[in-house]
PDB file of N, CA and C in Angstrom:
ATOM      1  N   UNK A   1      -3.912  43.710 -52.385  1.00  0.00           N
ATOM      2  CA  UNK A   1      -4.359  42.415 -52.848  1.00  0.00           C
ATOM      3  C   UNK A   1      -5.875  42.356 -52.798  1.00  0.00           C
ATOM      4  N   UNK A   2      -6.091  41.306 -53.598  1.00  0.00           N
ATOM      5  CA  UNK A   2      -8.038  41.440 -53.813  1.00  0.00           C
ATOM      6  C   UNK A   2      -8.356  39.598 -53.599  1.00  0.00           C
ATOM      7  N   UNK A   3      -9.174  39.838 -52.927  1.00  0.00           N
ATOM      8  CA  UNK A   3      -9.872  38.534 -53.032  1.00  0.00           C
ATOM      9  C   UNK A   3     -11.231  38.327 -52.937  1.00  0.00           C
ATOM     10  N   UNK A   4     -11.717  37.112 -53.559  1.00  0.00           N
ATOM     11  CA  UNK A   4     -13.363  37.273 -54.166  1.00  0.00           C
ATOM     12  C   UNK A   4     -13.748  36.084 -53.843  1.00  0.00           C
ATOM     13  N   UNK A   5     -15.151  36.184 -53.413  1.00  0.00           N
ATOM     14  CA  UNK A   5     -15.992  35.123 -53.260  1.00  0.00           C
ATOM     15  C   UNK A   5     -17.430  34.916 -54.257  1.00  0.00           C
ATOM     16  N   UNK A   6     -17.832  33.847 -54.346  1.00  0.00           N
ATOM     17  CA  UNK A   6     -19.270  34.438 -55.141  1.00  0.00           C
ATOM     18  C   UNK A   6     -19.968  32.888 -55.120  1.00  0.00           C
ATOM     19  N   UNK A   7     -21.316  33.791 -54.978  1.00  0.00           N
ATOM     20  CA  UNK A   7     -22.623  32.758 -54.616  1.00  0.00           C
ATOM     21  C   UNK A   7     -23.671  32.864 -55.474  1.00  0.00           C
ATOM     22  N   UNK A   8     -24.539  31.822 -56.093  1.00  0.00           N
ATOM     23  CA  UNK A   8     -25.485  31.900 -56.558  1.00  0.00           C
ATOM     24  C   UNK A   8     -27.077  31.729 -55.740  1.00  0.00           C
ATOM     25  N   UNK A   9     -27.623  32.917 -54.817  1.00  0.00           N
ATOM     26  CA  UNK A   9     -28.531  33.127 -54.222  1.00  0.00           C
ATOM     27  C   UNK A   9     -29.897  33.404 -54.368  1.00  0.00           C
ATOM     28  N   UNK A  10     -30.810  32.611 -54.602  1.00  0.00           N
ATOM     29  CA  UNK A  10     -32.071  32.955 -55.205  1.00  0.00           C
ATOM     30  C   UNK A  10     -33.038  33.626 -53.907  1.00  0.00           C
ATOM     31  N   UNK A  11     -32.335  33.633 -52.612  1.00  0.00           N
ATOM     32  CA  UNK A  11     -33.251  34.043 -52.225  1.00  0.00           C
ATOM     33  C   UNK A  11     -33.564  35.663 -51.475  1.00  0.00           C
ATOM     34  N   UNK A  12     -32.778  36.410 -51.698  1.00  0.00           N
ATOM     35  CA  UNK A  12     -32.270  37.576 -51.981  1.00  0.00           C
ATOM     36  C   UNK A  12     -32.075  38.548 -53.043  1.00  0.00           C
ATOM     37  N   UNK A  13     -32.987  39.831 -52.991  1.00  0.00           N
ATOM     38  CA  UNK A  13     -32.788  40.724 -54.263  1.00  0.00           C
ATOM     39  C   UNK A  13     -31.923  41.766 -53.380  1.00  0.00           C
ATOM     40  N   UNK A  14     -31.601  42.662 -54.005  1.00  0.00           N
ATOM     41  CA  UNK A  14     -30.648  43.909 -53.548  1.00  0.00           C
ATOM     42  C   UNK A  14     -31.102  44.801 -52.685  1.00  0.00           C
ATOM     43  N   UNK A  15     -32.627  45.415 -52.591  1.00  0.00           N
ATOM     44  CA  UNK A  15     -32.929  45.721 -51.002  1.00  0.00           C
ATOM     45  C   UNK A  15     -32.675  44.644 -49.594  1.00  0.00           C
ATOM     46  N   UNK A  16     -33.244  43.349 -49.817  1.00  0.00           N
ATOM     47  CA  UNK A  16     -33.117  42.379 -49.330  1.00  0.00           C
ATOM     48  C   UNK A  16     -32.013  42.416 -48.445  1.00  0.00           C
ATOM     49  N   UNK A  17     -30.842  41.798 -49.529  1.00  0.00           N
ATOM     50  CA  UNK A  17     -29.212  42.163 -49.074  1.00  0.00           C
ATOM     51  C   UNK A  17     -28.725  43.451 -48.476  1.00  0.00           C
ATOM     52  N   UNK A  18     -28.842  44.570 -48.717  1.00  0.00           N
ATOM     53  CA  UNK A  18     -28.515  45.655 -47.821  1.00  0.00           C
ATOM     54  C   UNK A  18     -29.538  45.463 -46.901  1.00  0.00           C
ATOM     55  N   UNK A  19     -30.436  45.359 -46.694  1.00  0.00           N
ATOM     56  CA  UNK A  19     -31.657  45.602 -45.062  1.00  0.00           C
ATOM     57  C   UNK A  19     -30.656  44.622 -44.398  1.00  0.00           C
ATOM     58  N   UNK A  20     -30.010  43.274 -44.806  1.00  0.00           N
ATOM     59  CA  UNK A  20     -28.969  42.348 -44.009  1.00  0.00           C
ATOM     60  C   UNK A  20     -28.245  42.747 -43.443  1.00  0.00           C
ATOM     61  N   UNK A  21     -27.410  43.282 -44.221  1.00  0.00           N
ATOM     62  CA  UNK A  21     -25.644  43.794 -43.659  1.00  0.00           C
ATOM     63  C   UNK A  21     -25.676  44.692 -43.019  1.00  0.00           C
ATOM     64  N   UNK A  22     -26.144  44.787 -41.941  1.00  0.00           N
ATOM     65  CA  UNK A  22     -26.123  45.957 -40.647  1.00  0.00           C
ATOM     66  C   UNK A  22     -24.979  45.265 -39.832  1.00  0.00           C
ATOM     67  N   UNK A  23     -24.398  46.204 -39.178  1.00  0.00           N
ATOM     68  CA  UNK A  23     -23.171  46.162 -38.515  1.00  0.00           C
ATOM     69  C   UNK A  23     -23.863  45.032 -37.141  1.00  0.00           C
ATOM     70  N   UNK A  24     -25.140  45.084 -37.175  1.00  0.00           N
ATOM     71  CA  UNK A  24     -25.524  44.573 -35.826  1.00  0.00           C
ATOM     72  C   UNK A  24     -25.513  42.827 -36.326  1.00  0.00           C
ATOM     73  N   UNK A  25     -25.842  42.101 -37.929  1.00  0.00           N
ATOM     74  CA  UNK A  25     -25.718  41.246 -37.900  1.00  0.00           C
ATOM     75  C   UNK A  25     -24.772  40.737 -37.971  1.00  0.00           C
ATOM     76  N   UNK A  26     -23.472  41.116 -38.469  1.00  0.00           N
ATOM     77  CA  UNK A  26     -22.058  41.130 -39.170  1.00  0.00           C
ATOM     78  C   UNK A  26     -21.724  39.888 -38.218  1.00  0.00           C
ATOM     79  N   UNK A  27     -21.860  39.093 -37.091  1.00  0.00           N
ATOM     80  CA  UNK A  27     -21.769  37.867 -36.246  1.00  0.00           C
ATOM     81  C   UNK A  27     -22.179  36.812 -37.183  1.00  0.00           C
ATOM     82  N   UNK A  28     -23.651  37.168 -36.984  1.00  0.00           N
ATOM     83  CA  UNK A  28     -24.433  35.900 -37.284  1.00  0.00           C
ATOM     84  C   UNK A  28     -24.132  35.528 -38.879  1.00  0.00           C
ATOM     85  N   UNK A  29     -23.773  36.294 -39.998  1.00  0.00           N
ATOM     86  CA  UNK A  29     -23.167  36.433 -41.297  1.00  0.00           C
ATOM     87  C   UNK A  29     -22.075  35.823 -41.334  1.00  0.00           C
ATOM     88  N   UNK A  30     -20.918  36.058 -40.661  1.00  0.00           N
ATOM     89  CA  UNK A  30     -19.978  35.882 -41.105  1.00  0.00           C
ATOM     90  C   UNK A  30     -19.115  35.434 -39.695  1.00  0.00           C
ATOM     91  N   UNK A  31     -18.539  34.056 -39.614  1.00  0.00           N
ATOM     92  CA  UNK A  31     -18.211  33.019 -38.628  1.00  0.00           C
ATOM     93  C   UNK A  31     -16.715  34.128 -37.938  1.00  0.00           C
ATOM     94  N   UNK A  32     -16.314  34.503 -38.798  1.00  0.00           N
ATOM     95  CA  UNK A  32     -14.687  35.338 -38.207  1.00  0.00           C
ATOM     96  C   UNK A  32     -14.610  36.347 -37.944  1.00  0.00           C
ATOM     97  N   UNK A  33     -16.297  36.898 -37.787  1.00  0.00           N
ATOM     98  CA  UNK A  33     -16.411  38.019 -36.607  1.00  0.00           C
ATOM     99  C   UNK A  33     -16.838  37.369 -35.426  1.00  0.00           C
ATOM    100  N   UNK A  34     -16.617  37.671 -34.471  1.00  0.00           N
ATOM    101  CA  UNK A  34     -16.991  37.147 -33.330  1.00  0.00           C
ATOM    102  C   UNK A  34     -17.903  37.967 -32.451  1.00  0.00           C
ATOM    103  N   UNK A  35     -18.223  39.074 -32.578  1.00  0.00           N
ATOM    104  CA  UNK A  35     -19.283  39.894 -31.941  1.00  0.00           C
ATOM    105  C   UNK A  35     -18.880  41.718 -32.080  1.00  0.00           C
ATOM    106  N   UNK A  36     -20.128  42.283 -31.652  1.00  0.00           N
ATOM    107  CA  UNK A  36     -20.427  43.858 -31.886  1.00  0.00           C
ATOM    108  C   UNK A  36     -20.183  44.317 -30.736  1.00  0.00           C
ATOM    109  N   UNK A  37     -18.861  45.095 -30.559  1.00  0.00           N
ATOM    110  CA  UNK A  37     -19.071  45.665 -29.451  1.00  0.00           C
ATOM    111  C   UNK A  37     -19.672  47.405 -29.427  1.00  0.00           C
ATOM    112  N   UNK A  38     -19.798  47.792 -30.320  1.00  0.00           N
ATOM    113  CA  UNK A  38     -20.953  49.287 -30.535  1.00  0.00           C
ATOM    114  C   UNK A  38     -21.250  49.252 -31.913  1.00  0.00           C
ATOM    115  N   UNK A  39     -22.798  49.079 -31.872  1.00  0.00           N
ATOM    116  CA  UNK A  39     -23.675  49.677 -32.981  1.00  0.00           C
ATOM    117  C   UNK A  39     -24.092  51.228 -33.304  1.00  0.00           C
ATOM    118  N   UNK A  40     -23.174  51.623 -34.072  1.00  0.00           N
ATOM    119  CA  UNK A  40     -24.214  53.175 -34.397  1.00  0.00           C
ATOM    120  C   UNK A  40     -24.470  53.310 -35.890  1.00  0.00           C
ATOM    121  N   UNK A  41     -24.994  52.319 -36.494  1.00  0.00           N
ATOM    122  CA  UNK A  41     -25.924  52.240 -37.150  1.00  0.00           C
ATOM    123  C   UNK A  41     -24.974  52.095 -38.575  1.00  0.00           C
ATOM    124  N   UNK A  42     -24.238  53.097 -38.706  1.00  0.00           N
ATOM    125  CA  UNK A  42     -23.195  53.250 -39.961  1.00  0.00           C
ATOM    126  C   UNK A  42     -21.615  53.145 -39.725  1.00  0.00           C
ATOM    127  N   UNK A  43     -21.231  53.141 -38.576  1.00  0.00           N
ATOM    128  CA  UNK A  43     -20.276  53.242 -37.577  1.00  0.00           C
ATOM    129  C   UNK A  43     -20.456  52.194 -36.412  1.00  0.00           C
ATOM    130  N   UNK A  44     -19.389  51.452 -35.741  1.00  0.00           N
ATOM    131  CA  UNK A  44     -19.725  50.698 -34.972  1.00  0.00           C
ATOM    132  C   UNK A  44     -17.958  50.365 -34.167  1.00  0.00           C
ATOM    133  N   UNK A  45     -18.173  49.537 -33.778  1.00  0.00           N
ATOM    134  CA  UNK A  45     -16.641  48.710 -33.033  1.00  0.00           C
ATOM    135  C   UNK A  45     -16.778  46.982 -33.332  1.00  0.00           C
ATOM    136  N   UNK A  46     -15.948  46.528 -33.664  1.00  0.00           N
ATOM    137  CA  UNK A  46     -16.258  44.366 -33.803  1.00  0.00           C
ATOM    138  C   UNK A  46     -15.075  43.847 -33.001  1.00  0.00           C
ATOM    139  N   UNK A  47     -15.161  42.877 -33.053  1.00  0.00           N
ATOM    140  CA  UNK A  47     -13.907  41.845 -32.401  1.00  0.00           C
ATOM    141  C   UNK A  47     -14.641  40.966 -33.419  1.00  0.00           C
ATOM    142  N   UNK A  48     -12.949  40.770 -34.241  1.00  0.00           N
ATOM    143  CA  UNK A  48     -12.800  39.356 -35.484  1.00  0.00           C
ATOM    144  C   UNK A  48     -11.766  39.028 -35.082  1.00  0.00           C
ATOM    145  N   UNK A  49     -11.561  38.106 -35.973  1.00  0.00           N
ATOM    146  CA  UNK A  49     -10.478  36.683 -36.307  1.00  0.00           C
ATOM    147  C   UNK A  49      -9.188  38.027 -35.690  1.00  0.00           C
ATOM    148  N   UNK A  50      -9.201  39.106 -36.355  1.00  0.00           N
ATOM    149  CA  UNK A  50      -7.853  39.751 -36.325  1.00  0.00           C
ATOM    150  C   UNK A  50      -7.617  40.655 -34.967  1.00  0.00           C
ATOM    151  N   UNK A  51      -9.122  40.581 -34.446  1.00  0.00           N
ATOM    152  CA  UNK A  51      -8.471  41.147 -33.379  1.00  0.00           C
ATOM    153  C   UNK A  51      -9.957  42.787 -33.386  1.00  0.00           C
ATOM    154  N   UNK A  52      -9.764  43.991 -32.522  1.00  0.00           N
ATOM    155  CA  UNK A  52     -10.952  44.473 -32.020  1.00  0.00           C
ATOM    156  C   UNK A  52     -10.285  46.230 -33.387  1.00  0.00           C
ATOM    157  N   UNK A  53     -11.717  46.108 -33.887  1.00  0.00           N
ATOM    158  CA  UNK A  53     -11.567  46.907 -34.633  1.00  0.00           C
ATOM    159  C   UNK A  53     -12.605  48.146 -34.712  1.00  0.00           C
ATOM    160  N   UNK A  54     -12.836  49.515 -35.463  1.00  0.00           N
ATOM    161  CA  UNK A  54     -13.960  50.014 -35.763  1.00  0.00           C
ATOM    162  C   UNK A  54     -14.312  49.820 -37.222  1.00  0.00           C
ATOM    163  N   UNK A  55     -15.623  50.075 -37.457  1.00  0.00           N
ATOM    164  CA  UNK A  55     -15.916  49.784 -38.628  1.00  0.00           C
ATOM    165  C   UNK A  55     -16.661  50.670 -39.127  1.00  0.00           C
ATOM    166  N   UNK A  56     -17.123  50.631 -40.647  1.00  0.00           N
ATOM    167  CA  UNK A  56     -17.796  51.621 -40.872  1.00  0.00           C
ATOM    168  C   UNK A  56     -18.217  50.661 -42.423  1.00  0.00           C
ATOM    169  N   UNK A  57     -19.698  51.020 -42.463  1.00  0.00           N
ATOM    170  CA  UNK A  57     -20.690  50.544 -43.554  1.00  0.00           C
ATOM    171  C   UNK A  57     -21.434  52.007 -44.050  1.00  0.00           C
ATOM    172  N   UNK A  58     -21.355  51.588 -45.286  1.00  0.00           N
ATOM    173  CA  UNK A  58     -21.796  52.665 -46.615  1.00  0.00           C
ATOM    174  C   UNK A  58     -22.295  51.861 -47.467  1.00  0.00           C
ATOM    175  N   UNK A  59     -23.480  52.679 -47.726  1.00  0.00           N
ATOM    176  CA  UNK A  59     -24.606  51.585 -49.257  1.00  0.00           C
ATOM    177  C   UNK A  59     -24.118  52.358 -50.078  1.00  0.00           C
ATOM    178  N   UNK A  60     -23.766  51.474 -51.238  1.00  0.00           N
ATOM    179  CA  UNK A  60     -23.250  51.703 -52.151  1.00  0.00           C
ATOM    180  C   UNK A  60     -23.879  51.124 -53.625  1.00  0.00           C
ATOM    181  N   UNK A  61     -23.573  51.178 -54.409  1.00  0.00           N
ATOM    182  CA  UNK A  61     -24.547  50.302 -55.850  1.00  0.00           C
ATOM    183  C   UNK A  61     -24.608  48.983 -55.820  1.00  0.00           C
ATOM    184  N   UNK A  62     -25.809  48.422 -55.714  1.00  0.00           N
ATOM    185  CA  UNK A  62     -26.054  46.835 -55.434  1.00  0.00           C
ATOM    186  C   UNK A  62     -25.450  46.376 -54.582  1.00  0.00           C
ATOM    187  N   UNK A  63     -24.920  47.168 -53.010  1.00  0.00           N
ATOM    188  CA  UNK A  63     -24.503  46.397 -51.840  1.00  0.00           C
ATOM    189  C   UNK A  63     -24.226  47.538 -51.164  1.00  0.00           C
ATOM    190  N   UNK A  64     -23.505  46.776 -50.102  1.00  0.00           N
ATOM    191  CA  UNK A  64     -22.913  47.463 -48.972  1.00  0.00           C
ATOM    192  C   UNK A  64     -20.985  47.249 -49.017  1.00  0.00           C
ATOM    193  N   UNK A  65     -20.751  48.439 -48.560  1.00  0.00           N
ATOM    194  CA  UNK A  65     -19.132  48.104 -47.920  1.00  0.00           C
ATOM    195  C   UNK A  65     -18.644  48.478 -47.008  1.00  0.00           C
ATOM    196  N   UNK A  66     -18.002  47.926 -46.058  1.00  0.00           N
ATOM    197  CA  UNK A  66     -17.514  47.551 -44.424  1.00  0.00           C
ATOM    198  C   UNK A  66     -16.276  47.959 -44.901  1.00  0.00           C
ATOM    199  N   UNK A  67     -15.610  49.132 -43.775  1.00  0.00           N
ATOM    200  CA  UNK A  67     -13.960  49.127 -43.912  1.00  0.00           C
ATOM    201  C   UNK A  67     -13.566  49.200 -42.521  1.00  0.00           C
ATOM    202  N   UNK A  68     -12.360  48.898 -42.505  1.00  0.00           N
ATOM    203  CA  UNK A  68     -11.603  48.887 -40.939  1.00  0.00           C
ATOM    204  C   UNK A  68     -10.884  49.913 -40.719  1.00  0.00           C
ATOM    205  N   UNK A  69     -10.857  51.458 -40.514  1.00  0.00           N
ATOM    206  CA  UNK A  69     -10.539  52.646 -41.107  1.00  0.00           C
ATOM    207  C   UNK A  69      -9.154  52.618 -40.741  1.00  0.00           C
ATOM    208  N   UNK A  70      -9.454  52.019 -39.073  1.00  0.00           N
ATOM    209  CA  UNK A  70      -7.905  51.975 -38.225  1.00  0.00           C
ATOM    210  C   UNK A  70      -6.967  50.630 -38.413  1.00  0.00           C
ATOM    211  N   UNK A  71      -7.389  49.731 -39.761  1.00  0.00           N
ATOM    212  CA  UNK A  71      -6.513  48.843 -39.866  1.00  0.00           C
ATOM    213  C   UNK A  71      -5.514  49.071 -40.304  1.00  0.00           C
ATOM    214  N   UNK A  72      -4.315  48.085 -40.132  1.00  0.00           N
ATOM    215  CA  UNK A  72      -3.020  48.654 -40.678  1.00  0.00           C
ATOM    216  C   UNK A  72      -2.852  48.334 -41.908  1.00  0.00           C
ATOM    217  N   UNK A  73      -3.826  47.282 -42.654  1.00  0.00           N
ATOM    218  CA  UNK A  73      -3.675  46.559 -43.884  1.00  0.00           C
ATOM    219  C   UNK A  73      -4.999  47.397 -44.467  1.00  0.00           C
ATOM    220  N   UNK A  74      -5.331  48.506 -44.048  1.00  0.00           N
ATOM    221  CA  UNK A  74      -6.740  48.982 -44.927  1.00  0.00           C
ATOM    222  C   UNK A  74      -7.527  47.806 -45.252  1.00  0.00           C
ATOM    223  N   UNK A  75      -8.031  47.040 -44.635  1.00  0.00           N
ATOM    224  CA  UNK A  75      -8.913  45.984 -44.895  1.00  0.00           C
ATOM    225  C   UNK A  75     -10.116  46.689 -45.275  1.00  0.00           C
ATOM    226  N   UNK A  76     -10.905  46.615 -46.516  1.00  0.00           N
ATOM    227  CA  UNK A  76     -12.102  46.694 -46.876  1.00  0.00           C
ATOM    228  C   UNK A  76     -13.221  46.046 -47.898  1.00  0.00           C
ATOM    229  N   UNK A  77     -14.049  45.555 -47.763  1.00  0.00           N
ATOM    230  CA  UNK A  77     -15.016  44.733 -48.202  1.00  0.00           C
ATOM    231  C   UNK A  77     -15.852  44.872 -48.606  1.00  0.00           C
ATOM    232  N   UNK A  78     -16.610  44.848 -49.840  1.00  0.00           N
ATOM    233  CA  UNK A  78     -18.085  44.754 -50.361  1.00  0.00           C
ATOM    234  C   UNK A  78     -18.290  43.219 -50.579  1.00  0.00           C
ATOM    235  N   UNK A  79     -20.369  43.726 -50.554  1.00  0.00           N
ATOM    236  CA  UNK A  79     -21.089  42.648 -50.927  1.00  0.00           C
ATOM    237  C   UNK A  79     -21.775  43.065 -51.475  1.00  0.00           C
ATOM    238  N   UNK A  80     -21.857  42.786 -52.698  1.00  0.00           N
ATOM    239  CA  UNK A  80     -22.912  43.561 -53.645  1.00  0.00           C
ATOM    240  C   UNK A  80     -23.913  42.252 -54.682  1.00  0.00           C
ATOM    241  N   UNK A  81     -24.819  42.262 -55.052  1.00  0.00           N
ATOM    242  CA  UNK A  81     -25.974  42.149 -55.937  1.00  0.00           C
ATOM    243  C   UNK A  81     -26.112  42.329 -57.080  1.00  0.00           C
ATOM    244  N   UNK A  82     -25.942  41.052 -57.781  1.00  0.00           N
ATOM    245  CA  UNK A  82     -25.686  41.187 -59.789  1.00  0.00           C
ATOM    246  C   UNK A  82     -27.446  41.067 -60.116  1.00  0.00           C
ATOM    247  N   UNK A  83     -28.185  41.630 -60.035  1.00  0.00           N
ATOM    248  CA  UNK A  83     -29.749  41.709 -61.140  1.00  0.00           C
ATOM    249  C   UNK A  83     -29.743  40.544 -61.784  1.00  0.00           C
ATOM    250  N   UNK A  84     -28.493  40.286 -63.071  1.00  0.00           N
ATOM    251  CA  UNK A  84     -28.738  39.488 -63.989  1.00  0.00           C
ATOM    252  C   UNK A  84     -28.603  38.000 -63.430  1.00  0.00           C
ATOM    253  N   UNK A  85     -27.792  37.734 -62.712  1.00  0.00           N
ATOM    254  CA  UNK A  85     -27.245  36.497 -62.655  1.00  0.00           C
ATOM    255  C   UNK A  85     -27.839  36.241 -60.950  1.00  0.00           C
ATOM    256  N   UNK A  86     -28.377  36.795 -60.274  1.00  0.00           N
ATOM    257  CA  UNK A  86     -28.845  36.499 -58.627  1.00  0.00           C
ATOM    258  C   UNK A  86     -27.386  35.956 -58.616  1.00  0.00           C
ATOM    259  N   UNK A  87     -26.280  36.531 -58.603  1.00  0.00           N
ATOM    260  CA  UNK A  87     -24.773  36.224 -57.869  1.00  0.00           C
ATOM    261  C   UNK A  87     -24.591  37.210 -56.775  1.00  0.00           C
ATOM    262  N   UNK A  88     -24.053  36.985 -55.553  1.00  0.00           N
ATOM    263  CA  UNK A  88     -23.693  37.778 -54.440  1.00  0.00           C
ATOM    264  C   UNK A  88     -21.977  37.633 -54.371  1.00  0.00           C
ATOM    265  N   UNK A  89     -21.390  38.591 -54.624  1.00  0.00           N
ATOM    266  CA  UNK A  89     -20.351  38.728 -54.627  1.00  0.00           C
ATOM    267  C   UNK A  89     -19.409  39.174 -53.360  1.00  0.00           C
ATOM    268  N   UNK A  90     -18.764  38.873 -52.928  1.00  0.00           N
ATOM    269  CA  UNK A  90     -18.020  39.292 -51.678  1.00  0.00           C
ATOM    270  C   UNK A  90     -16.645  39.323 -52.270  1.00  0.00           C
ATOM    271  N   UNK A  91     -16.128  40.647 -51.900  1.00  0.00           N
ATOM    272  CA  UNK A  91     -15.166  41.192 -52.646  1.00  0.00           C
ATOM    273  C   UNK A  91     -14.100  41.926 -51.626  1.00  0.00           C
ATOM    274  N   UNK A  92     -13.282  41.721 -50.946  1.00  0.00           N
ATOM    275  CA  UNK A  92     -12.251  42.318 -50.309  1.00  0.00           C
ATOM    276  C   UNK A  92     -10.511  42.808 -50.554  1.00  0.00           C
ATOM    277  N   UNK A  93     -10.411  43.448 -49.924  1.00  0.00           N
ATOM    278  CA  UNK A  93      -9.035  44.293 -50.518  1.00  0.00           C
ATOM    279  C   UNK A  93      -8.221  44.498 -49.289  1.00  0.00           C
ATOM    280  N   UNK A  94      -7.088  44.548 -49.178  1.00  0.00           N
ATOM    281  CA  UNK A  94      -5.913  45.144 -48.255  1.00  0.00           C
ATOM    282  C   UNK A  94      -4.761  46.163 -48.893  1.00  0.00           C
ATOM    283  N   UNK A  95      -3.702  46.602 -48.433  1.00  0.00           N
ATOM    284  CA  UNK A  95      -3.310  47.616 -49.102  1.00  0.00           C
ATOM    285  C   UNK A  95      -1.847  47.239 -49.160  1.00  0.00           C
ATOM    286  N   UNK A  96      -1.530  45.749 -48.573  1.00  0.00           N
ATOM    287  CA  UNK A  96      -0.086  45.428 -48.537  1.00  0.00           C
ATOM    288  C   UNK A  96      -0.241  44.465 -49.843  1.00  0.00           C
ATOM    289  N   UNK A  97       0.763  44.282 -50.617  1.00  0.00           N
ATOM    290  CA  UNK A  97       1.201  43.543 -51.788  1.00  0.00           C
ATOM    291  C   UNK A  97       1.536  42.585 -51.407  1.00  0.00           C
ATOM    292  N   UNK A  98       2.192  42.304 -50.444  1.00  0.00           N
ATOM    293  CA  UNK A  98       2.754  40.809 -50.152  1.00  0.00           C
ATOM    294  C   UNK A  98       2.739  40.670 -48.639  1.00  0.00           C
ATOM    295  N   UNK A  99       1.530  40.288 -48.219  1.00  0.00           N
ATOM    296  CA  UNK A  99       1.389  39.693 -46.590  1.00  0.00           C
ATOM    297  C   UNK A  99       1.824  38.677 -46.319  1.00  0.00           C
ATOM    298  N   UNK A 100       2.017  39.053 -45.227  1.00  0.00           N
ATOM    299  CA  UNK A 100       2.479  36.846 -44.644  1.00  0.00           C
ATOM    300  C   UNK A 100       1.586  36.335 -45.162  1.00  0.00           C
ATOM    301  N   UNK A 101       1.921  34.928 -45.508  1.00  0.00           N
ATOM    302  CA  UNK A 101       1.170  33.591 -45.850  1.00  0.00           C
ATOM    303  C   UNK A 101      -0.351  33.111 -44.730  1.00  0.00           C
ATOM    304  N   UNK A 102      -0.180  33.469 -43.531  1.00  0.00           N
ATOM    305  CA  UNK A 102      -0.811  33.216 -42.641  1.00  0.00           C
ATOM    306  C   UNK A 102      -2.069  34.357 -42.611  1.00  0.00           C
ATOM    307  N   UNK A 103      -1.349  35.549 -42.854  1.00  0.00           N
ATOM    308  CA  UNK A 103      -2.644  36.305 -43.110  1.00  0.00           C
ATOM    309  C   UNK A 103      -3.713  36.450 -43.700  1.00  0.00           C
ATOM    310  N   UNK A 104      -2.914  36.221 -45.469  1.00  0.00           N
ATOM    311  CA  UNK A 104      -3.749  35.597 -45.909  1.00  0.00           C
ATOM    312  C   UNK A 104      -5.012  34.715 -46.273  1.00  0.00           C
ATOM    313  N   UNK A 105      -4.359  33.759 -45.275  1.00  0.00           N
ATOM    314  CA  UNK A 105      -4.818  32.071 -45.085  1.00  0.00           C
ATOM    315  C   UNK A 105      -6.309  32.894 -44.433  1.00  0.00           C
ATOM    316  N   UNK A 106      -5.806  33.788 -43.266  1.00  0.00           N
ATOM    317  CA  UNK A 106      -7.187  34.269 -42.364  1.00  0.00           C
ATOM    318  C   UNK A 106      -8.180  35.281 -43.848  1.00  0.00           C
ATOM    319  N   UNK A 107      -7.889  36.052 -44.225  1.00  0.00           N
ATOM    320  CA  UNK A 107      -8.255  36.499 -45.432  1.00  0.00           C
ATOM    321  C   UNK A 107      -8.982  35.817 -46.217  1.00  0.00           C
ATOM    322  N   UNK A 108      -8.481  34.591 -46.862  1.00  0.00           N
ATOM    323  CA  UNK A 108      -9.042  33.495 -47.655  1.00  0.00           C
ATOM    324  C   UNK A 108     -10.145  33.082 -46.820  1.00  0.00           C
ATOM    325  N   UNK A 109     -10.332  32.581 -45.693  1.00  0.00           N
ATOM    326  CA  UNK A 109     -11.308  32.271 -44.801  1.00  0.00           C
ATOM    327  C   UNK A 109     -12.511  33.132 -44.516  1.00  0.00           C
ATOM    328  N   UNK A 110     -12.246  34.019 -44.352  1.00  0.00           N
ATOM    329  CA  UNK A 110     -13.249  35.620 -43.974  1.00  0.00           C
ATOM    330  C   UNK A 110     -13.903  35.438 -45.216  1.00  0.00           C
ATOM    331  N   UNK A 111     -13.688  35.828 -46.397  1.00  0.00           N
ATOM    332  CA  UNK A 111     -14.298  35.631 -47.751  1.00  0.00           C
ATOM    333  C   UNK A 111     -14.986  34.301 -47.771  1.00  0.00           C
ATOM    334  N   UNK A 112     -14.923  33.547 -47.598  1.00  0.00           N
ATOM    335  CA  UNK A 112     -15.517  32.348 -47.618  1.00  0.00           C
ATOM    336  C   UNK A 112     -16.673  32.007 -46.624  1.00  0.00           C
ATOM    337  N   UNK A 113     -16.612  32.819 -45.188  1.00  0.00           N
ATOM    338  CA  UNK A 113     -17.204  32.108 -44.293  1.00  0.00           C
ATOM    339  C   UNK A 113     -18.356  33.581 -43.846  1.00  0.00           C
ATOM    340  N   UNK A 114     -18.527  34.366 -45.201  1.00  0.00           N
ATOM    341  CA  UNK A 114     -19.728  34.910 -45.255  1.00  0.00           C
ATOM    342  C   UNK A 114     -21.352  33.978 -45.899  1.00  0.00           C
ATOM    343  N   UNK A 115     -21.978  33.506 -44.769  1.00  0.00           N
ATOM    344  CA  UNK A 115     -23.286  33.041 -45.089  1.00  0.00           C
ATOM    345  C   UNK A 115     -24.272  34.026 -45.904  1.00  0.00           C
ATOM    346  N   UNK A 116     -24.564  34.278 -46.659  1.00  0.00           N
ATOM    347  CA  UNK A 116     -25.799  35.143 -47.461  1.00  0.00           C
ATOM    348  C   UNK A 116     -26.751  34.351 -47.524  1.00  0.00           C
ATOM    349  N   UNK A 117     -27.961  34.576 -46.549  1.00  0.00           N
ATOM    350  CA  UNK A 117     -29.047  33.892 -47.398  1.00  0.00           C
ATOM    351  C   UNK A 117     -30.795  34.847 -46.981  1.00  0.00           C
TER     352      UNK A 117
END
């Protein structure tokens, strides 16, 4: 399943936005992480909404993407940078077709309760 968010951000270009998304801010960004428990720079450990995970960030074309390698739902996420339109897109994926309703619900939220600015 895919779910999308999107912002119209003027105050951010695409270096901008990647120098952001370091595993070390991923708190202060986004409300349904709750903190870093190891930074290594591209690699790390979090405690979110779902519980204590590792993570891993890769720059990629006009953003960054965060995956949860050891999740059971392959949770993974970009935020990437449209040139034309200053839109910031937040874009996430899981690998089950039909999750509980509740998971979701947390899903729908995570996408939403990324601050970009």
């Amino acid at each position: 399943m895919e779910f999308f968010a999107r912002t119209n951000n003027q105050n951010l270009d695409e270096d901008s936005l990647k120098n952001q998304l370091t595993i070390a801010m991923l708190p202060a960004l986004c409300s349904s992480i709750d903190s870093v428990i190891l930074d290594n720079k591209d690699s790390g450990r979090i405690y979110c909404v779902w519980g204590e995970f590792d993570i891993n960030r890769e720059e990629i074309d006009h953003g960054i993407r965060f995956t949860l390698p050891r999740c059971p739902n392959a949770l993974a996420w970009t935020i990437t940078y449209d040139d034309d339109t200053s839109e910031i897109t937040v874009h996430c994926t899981i690998n089950t077709a039909e999750p509980d309703t509740d998971f979701i619900d947390t899903i729908k939220q995570f996408v939403v309760d990324w601050q970009i600015n």
